[in-house]
Protein backbone atom coordinates (compact mmCIF):
# COMPACT_ATOMS: atom_id res chain seq x y z
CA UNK A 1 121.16 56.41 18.89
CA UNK A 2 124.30 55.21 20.36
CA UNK A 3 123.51 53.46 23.82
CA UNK A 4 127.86 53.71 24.61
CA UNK A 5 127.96 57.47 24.39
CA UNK A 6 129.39 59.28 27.60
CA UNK A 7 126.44 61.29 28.61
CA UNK A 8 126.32 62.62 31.95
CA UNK A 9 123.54 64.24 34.28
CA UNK A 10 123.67 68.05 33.85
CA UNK A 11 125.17 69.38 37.21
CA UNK A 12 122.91 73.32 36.43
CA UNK A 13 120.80 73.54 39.22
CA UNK A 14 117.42 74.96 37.97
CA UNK A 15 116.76 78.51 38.95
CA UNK A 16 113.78 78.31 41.62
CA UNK A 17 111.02 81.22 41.34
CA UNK A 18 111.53 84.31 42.96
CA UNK A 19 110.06 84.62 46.57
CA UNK A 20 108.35 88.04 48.14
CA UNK A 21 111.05 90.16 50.82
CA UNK A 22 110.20 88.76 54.29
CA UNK A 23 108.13 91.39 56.12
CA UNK A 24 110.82 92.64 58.69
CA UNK A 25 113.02 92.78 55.50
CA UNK A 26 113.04 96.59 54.14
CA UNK A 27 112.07 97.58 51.10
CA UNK A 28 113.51 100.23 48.67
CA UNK A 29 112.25 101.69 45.49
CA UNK A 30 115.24 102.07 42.83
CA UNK A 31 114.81 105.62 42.35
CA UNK A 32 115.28 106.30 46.24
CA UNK A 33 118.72 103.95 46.21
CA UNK A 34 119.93 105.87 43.28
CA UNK A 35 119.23 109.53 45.24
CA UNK A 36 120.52 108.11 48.60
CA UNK A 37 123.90 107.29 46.41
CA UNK A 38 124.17 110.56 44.64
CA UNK A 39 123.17 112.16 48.32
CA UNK A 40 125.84 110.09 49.66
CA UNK A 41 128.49 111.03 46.64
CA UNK A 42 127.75 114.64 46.97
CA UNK A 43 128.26 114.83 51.06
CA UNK A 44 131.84 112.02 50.50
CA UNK A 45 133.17 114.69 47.65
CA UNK A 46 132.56 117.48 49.71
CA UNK A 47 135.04 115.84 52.43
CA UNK A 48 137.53 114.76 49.86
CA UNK A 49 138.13 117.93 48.32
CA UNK A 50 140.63 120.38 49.86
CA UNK A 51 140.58 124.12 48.69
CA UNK A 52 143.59 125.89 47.44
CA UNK A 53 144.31 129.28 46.56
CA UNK A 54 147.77 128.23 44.68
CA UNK A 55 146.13 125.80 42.67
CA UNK A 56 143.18 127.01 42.09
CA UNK A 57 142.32 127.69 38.03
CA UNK A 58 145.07 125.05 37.46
């Protein structure tokens, strides 16, 4: 190999493992995020949308 070549250190910083949630840090399964969202859409949509006889079957 060439000893002149223009190599230079890689600058990727390696991914350290993955640590445990701290235990005053709360923990979630995924299924109750995605029911508190959908919860949360439902109750948002129910503000957002205004009746109107006019308009209504539009």
């Amino acid at each position: 190999m060439n000893e002149k070549t223009n190599s230079k250190t890689s600058t990727v910083l390696q991914k350290a493992e993955g640590k445990p949630p701290e235990k005053d840090q709360p923990t979630f399964p995924t299924w109750g995020i995605l029911v508190g969202l959908v919860i949360a859409f439902i109750i948002l949509k129910s503000f957002v949308y205004i009746k109107d006889d006019k308009r209504h079957g539009k």
